[in-house]
N, C-alpha and C. Protein backbone atom coordinates (compact mmCIF):
# COMPACT_ATOMS: atom_id res chain seq x y z
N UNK A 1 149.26 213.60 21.88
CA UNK A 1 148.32 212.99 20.98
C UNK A 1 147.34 214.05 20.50
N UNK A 2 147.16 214.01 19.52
CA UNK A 2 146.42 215.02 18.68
C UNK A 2 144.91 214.03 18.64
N UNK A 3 143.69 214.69 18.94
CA UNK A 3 142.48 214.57 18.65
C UNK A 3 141.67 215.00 17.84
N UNK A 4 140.84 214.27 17.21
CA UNK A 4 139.71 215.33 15.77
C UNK A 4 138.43 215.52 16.84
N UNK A 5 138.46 216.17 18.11
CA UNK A 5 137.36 216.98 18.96
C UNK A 5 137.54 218.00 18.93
N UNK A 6 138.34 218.43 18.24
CA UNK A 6 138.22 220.49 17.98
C UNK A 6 139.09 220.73 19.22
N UNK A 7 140.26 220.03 19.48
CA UNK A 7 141.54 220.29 20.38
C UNK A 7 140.53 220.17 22.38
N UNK A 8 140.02 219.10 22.02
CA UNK A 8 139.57 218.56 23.41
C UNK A 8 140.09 217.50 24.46
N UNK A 9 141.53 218.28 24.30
CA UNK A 9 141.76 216.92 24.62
C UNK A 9 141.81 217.09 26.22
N UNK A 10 141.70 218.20 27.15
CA UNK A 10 141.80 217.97 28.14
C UNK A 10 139.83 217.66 28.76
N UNK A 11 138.74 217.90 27.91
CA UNK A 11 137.97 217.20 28.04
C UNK A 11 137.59 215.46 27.88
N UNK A 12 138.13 215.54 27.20
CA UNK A 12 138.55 213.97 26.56
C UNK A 12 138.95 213.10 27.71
N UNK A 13 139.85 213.70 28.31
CA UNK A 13 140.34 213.19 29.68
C UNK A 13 139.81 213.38 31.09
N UNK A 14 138.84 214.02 31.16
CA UNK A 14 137.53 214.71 32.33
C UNK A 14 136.41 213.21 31.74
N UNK A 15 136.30 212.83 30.40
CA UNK A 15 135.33 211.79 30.34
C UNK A 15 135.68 210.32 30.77
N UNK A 16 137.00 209.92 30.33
CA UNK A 16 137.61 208.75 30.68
C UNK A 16 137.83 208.56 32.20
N UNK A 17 138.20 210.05 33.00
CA UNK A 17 138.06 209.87 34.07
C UNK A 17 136.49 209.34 34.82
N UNK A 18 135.72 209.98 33.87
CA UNK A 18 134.28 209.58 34.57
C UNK A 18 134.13 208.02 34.25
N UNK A 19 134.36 207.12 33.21
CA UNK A 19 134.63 205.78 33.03
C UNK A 19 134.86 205.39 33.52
N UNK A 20 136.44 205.70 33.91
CA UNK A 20 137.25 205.44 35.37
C UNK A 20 136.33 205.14 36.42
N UNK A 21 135.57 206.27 37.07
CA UNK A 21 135.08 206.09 38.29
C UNK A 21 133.40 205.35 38.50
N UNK A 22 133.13 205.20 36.89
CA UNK A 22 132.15 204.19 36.57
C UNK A 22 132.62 202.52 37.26
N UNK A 23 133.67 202.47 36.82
CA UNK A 23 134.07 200.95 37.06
C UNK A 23 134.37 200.56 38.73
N UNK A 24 134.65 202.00 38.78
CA UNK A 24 135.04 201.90 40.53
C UNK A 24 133.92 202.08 41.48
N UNK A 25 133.01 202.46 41.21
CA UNK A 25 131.16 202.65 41.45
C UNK A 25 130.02 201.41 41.18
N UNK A 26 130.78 200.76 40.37
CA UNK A 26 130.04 199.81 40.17
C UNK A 26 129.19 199.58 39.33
N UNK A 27 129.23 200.71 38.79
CA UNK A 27 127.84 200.81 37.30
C UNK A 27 127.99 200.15 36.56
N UNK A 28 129.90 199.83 36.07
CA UNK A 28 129.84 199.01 34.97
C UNK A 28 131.07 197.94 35.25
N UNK A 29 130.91 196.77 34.79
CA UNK A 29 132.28 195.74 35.56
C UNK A 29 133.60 196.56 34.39
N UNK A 30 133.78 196.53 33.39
CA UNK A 30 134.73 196.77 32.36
C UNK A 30 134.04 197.77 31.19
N UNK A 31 135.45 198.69 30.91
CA UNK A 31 134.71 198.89 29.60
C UNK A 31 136.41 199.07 28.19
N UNK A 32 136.00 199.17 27.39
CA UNK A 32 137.44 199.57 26.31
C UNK A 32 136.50 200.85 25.40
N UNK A 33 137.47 201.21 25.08
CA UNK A 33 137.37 202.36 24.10
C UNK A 33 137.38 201.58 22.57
N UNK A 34 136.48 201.64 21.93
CA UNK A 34 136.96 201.16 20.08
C UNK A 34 136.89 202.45 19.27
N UNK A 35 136.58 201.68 17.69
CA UNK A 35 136.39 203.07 17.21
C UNK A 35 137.27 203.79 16.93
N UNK A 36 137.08 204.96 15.76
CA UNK A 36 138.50 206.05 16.21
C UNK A 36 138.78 206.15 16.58
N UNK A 37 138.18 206.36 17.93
CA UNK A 37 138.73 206.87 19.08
C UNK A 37 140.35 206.12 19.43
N UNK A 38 140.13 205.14 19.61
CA UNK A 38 140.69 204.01 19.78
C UNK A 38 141.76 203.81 19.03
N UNK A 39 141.35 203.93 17.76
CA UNK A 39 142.88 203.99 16.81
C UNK A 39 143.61 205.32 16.81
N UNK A 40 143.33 206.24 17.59
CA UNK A 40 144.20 207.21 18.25
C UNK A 40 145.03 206.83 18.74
N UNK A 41 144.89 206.06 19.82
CA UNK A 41 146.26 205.16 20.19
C UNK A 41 147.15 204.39 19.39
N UNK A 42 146.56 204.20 17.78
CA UNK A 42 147.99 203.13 17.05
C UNK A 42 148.46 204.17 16.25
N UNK A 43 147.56 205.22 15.46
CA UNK A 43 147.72 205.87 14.34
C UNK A 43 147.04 207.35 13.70
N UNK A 44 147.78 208.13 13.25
CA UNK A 44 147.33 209.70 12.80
C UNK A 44 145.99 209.34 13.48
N UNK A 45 145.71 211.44 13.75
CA UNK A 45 144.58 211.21 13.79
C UNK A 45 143.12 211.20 12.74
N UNK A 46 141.95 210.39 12.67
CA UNK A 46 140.87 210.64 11.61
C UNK A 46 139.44 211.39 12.60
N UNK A 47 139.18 211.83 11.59
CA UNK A 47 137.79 212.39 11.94
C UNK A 47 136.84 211.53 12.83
N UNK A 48 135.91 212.09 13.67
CA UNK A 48 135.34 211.49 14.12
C UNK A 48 134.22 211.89 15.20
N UNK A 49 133.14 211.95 15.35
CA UNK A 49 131.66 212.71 16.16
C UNK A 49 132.22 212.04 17.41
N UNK A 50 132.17 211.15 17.88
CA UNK A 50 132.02 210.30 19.12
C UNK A 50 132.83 209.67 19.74
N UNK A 51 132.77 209.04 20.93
CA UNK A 51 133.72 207.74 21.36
C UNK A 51 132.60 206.70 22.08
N UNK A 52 133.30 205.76 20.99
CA UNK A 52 132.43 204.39 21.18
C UNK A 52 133.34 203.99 22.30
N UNK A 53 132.21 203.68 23.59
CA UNK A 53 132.53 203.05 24.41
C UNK A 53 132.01 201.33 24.84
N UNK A 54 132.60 200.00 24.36
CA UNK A 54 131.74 199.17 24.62
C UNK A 54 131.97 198.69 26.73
N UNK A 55 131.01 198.35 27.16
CA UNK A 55 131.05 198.07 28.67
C UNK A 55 130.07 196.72 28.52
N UNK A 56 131.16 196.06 29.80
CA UNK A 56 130.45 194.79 30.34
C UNK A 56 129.66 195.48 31.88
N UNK A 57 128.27 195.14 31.62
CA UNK A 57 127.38 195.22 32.80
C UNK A 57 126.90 194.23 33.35
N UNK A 58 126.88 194.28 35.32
CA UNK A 58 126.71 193.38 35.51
C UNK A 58 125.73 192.40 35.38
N UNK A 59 125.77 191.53 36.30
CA UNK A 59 124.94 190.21 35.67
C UNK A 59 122.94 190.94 35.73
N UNK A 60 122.65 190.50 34.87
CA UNK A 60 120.94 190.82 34.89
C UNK A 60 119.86 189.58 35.41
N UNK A 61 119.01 189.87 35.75
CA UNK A 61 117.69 188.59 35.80
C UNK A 61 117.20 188.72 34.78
N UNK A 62 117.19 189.87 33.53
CA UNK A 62 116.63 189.81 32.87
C UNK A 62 117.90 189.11 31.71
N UNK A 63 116.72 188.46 30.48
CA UNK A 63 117.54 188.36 29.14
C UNK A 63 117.88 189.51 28.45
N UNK A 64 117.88 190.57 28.78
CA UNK A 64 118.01 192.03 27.86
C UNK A 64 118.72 192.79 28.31
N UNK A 65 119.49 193.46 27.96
CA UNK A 65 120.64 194.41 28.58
C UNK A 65 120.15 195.36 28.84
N UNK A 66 120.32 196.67 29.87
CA UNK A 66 119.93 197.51 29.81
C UNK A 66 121.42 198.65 29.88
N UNK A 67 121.33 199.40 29.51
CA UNK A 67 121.75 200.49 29.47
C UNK A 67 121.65 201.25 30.44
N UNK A 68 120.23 201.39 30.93
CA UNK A 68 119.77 202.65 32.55
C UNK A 68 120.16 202.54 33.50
N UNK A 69 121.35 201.76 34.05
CA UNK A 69 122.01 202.02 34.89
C UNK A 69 123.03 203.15 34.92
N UNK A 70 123.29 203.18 33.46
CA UNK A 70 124.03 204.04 33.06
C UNK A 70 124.11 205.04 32.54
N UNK A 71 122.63 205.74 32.58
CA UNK A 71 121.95 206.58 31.56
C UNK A 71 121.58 207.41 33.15
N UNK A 72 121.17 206.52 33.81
CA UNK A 72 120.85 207.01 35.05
C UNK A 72 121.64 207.58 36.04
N UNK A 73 122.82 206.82 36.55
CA UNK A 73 124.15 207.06 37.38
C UNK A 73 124.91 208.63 36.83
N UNK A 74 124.58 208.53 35.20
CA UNK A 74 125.43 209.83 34.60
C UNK A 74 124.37 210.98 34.66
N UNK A 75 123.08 211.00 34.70
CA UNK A 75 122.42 211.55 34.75
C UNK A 75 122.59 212.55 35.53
N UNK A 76 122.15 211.24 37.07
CA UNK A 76 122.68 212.31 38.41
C UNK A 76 124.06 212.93 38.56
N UNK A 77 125.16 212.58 37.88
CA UNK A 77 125.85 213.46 37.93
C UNK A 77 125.67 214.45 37.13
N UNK A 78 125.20 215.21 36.62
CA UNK A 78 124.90 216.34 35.82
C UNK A 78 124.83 216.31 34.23
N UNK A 79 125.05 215.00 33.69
CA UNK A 79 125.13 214.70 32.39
C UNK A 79 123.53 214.18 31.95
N UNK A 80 123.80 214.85 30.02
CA UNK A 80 122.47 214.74 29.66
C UNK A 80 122.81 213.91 28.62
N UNK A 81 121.91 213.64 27.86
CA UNK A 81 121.53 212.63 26.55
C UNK A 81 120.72 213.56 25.78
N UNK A 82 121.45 212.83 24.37
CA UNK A 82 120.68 213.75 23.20
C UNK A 82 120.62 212.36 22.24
N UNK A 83 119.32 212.09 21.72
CA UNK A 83 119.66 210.80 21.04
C UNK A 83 120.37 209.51 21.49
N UNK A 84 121.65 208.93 21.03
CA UNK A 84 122.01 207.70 21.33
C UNK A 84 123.31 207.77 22.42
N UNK A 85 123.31 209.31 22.55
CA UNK A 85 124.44 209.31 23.32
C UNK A 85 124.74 210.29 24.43
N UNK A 86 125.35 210.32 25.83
CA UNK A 86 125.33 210.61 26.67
C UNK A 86 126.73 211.79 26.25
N UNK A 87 126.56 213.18 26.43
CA UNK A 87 127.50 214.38 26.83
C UNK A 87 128.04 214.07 27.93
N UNK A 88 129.14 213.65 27.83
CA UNK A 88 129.94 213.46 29.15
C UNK A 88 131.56 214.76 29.35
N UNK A 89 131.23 216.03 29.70
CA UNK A 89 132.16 216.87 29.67
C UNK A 89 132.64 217.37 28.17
N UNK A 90 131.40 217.36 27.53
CA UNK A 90 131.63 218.13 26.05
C UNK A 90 131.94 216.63 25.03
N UNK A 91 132.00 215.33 25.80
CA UNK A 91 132.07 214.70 24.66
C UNK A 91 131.15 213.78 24.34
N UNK A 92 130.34 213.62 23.20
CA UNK A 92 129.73 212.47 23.10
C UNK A 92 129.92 210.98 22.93
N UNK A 93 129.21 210.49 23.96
CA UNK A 93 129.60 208.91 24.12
C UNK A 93 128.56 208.00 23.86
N UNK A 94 128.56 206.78 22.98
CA UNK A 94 128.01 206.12 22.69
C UNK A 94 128.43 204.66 23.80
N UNK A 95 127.87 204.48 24.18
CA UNK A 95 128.12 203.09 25.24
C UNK A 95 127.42 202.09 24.64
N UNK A 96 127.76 200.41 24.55
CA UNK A 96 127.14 199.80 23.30
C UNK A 96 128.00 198.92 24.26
N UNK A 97 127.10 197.69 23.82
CA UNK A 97 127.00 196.42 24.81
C UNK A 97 127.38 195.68 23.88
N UNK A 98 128.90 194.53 23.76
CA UNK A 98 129.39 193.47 23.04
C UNK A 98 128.06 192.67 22.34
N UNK A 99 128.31 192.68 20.90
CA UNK A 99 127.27 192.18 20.22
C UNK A 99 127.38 191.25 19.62
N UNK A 100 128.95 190.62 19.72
CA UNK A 100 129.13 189.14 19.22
C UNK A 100 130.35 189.12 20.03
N UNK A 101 131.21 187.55 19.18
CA UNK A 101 132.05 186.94 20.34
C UNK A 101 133.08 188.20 20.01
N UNK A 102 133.75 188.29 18.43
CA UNK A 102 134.70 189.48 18.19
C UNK A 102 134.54 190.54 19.70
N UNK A 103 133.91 191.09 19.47
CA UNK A 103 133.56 192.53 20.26
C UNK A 103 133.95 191.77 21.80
N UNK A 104 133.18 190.78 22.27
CA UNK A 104 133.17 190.47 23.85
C UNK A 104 135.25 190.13 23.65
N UNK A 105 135.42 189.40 22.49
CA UNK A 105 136.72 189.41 22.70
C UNK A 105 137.41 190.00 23.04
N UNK A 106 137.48 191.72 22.13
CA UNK A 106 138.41 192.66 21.71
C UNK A 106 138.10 193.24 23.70
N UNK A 107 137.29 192.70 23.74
CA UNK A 107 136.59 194.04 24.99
C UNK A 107 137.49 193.28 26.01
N UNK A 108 137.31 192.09 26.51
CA UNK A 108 138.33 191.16 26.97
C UNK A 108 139.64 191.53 27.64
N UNK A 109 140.54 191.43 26.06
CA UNK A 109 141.72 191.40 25.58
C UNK A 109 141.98 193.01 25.87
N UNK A 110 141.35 194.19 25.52
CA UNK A 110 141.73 195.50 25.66
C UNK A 110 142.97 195.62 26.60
N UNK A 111 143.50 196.71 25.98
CA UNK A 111 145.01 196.76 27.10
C UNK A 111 145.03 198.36 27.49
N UNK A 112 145.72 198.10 28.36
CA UNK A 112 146.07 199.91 29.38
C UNK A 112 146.75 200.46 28.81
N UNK A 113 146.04 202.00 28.41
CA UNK A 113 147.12 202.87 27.61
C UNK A 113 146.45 204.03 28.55
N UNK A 114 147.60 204.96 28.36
CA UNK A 114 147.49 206.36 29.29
C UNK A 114 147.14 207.41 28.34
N UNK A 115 145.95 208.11 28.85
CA UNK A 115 146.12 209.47 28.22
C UNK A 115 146.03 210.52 28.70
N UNK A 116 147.39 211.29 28.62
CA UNK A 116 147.23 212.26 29.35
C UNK A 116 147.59 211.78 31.10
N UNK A 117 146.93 212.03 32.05
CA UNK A 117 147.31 211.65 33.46
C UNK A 117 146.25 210.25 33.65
N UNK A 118 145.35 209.89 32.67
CA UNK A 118 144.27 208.68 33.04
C UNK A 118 144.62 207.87 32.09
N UNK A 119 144.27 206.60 33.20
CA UNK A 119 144.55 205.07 32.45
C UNK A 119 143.07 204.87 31.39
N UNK A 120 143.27 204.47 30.51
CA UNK A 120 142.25 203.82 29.79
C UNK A 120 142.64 202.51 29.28
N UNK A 121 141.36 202.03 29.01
CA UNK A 121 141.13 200.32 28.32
C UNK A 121 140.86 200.74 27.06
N UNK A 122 141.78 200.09 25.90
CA UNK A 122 141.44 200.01 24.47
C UNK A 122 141.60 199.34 23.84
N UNK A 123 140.95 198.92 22.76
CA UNK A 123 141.08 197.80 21.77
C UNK A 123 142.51 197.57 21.22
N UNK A 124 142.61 196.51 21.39
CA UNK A 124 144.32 195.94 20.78
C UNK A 124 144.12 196.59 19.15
N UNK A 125 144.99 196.85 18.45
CA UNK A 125 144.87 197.21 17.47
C UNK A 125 144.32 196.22 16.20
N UNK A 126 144.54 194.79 16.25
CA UNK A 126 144.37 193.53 15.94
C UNK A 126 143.19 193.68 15.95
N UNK A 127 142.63 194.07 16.91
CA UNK A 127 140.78 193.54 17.09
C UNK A 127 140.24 194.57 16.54
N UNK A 128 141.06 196.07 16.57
CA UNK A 128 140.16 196.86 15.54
C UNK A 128 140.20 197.37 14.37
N UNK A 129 140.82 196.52 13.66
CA UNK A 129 140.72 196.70 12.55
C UNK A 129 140.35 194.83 12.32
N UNK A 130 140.02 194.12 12.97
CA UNK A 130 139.06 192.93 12.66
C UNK A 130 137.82 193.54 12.92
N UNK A 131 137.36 194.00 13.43
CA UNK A 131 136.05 194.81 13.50
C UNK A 131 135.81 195.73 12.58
N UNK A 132 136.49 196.38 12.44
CA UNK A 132 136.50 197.71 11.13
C UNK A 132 135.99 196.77 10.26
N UNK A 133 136.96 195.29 9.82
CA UNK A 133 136.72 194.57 8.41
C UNK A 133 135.34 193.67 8.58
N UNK A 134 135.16 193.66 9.70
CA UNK A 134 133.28 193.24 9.97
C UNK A 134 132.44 193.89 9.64
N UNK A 135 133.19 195.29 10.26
CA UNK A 135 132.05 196.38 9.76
C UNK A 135 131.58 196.51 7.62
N UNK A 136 132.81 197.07 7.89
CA UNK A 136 132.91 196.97 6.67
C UNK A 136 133.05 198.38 5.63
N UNK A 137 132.45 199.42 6.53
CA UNK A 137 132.12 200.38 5.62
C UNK A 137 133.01 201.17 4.82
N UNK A 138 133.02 202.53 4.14
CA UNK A 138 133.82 202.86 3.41
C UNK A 138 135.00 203.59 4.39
N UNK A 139 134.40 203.84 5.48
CA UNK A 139 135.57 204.77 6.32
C UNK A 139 136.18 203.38 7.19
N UNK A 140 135.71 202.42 7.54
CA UNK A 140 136.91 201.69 7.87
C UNK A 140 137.59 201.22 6.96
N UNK A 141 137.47 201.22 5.93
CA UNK A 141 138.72 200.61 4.97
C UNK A 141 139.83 201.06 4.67
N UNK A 142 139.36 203.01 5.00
CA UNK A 142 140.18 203.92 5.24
C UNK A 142 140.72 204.02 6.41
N UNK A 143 140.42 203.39 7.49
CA UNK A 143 140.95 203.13 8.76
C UNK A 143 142.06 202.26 8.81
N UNK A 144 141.72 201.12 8.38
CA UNK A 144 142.17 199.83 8.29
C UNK A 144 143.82 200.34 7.14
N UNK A 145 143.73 200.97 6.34
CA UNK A 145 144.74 201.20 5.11
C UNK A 145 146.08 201.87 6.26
N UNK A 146 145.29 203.19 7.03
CA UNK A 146 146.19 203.99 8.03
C UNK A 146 146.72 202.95 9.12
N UNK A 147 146.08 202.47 9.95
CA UNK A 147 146.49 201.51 10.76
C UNK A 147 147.50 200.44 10.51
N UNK A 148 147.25 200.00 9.10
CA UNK A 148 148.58 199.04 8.74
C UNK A 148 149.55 200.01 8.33
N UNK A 149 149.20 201.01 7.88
CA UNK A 149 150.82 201.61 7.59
C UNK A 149 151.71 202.07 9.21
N UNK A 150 150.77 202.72 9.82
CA UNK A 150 151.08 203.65 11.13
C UNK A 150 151.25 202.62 12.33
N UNK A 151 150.43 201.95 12.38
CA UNK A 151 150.39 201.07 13.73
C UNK A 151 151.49 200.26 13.75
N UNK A 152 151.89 199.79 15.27
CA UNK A 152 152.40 198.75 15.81
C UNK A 152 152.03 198.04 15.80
N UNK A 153 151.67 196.49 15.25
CA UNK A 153 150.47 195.47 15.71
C UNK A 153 151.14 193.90 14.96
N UNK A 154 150.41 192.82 15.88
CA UNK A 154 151.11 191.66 15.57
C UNK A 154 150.52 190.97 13.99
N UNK A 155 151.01 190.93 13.10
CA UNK A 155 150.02 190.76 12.03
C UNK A 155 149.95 188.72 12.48
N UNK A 156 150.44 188.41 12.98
CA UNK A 156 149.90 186.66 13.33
C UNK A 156 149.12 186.86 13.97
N UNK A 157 148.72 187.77 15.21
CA UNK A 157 147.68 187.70 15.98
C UNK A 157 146.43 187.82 15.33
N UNK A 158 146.76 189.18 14.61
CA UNK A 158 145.68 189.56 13.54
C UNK A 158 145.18 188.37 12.53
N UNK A 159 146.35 187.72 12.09
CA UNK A 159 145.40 186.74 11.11
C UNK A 159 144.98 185.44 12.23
N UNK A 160 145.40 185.22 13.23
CA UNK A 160 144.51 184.63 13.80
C UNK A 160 143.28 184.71 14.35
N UNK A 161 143.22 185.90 14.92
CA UNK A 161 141.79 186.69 14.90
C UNK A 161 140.87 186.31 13.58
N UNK A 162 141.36 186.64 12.73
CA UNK A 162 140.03 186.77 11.42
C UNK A 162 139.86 185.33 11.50
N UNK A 163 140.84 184.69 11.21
CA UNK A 163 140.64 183.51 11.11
C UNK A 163 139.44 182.67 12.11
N UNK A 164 139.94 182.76 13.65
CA UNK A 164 138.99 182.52 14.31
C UNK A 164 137.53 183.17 14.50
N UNK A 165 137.36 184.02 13.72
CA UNK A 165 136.09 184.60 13.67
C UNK A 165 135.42 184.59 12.19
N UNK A 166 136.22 184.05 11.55
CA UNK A 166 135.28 183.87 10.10
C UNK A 166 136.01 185.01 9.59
N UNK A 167 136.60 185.58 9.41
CA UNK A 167 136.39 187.02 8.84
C UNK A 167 137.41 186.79 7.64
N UNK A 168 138.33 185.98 7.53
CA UNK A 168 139.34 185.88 6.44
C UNK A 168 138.98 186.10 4.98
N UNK A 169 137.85 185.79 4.41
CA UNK A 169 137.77 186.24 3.10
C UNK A 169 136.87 187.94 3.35
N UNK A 170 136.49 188.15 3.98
CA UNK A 170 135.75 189.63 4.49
C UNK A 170 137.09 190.66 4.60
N UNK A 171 138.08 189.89 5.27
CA UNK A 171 139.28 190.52 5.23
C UNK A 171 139.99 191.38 3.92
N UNK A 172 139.95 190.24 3.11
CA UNK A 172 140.32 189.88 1.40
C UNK A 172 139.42 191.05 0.58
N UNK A 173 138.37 191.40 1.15
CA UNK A 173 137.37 192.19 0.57
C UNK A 173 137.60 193.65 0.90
N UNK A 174 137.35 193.88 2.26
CA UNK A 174 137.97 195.17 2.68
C UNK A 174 139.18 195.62 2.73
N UNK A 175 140.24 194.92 2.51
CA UNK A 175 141.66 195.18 2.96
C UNK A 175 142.41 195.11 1.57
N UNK A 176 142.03 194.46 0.40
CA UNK A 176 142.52 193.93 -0.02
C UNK A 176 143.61 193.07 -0.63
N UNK A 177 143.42 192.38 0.53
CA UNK A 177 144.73 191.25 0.59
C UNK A 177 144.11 190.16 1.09
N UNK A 178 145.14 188.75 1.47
CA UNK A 178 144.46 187.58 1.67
C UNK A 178 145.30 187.71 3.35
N UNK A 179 144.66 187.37 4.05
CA UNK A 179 145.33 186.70 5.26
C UNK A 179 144.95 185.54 6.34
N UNK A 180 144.20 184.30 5.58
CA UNK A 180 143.29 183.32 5.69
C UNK A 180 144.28 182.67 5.46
């Protein structure tokens, strides 16, 4: 698999391992990979600064999520923060907490793909490019165009997805096609 990190890919795999041993530590119950990153696994590779990581953390007393468990745990291992995102072995990671049902879904549903010698959790391809078409912007549409040509993916699942999330005419907009 070819990566747009400037041929990182055996760092790439030093970070997922640290994910890995996040979940096994306890810092975080689950997490999936989205994002480019993510559509690395269906299709060519695209450009891209980061890897969006979304994680389920455990339960809080508070109503507010925090993040500093995780800002903290990576800390002490020798990792720093610059802005919104944590250097984890040369790569920057954005960690981002499910912000609607889509996302808690896709995060859910994520399936085991290998990279390299480590297991990772990633977005079904279905859910990310229903997210891309949430998003909306000009580079997922360009995402979304590669992914249907390149990817493997169930297009019933997919239109059930939009469907169940509202997204069917948003679909129609970014994609342009109908699948409502």
């Amino acid at each position: 698999m070819v990566l747009c990190f400037s041929g990182k890919l055996n760092e790439m795999e030093k970070a997922i391992s640290v994910l890995n041993k996040m979940v096994e530590d306890g810092v975080i119950e689950n997490y999936a990979i989205g994002g480019a990153v993510a559509a690395l696994f269906y299709a060519e590779p695209v450009e891209t600064f980061d890897l969006d990581v979304f994680v389920i953390i455990g339960e809080s007393k508070s109503s507010i999520l925090s993040l500093s468990p995780i800002y903290r745990y990576l800390k002490e291992k020798g990792y720093h923060s610059k802005k919104e995102h944590i250097w984890v072995r040369g790569i920057p990671i954005q960690f981002l907490v499910p912000y609607n049902a889509l996302i808690e879904e896709a995060l859910r549903e994520a399936v085991q793909k290998k990279f390299n010698h480590e297991q990772v959790r990633v977005m079904r391809a279905e859910h990310l490019m229903a997210v891309m078409a949430q998003t909306g912007r000009a580079k997922d549409k360009i995402r979304i165009s590669i992914l249907r040509q390149q990817a493997k993916y169930d297009e019933r699942r997919l239109r059930d997805i939009l469907k169940r999330h509202g997204l069917a005419a948003r679909w129609k907009i970014v994609a342009g096609d109908d699948h409502g």
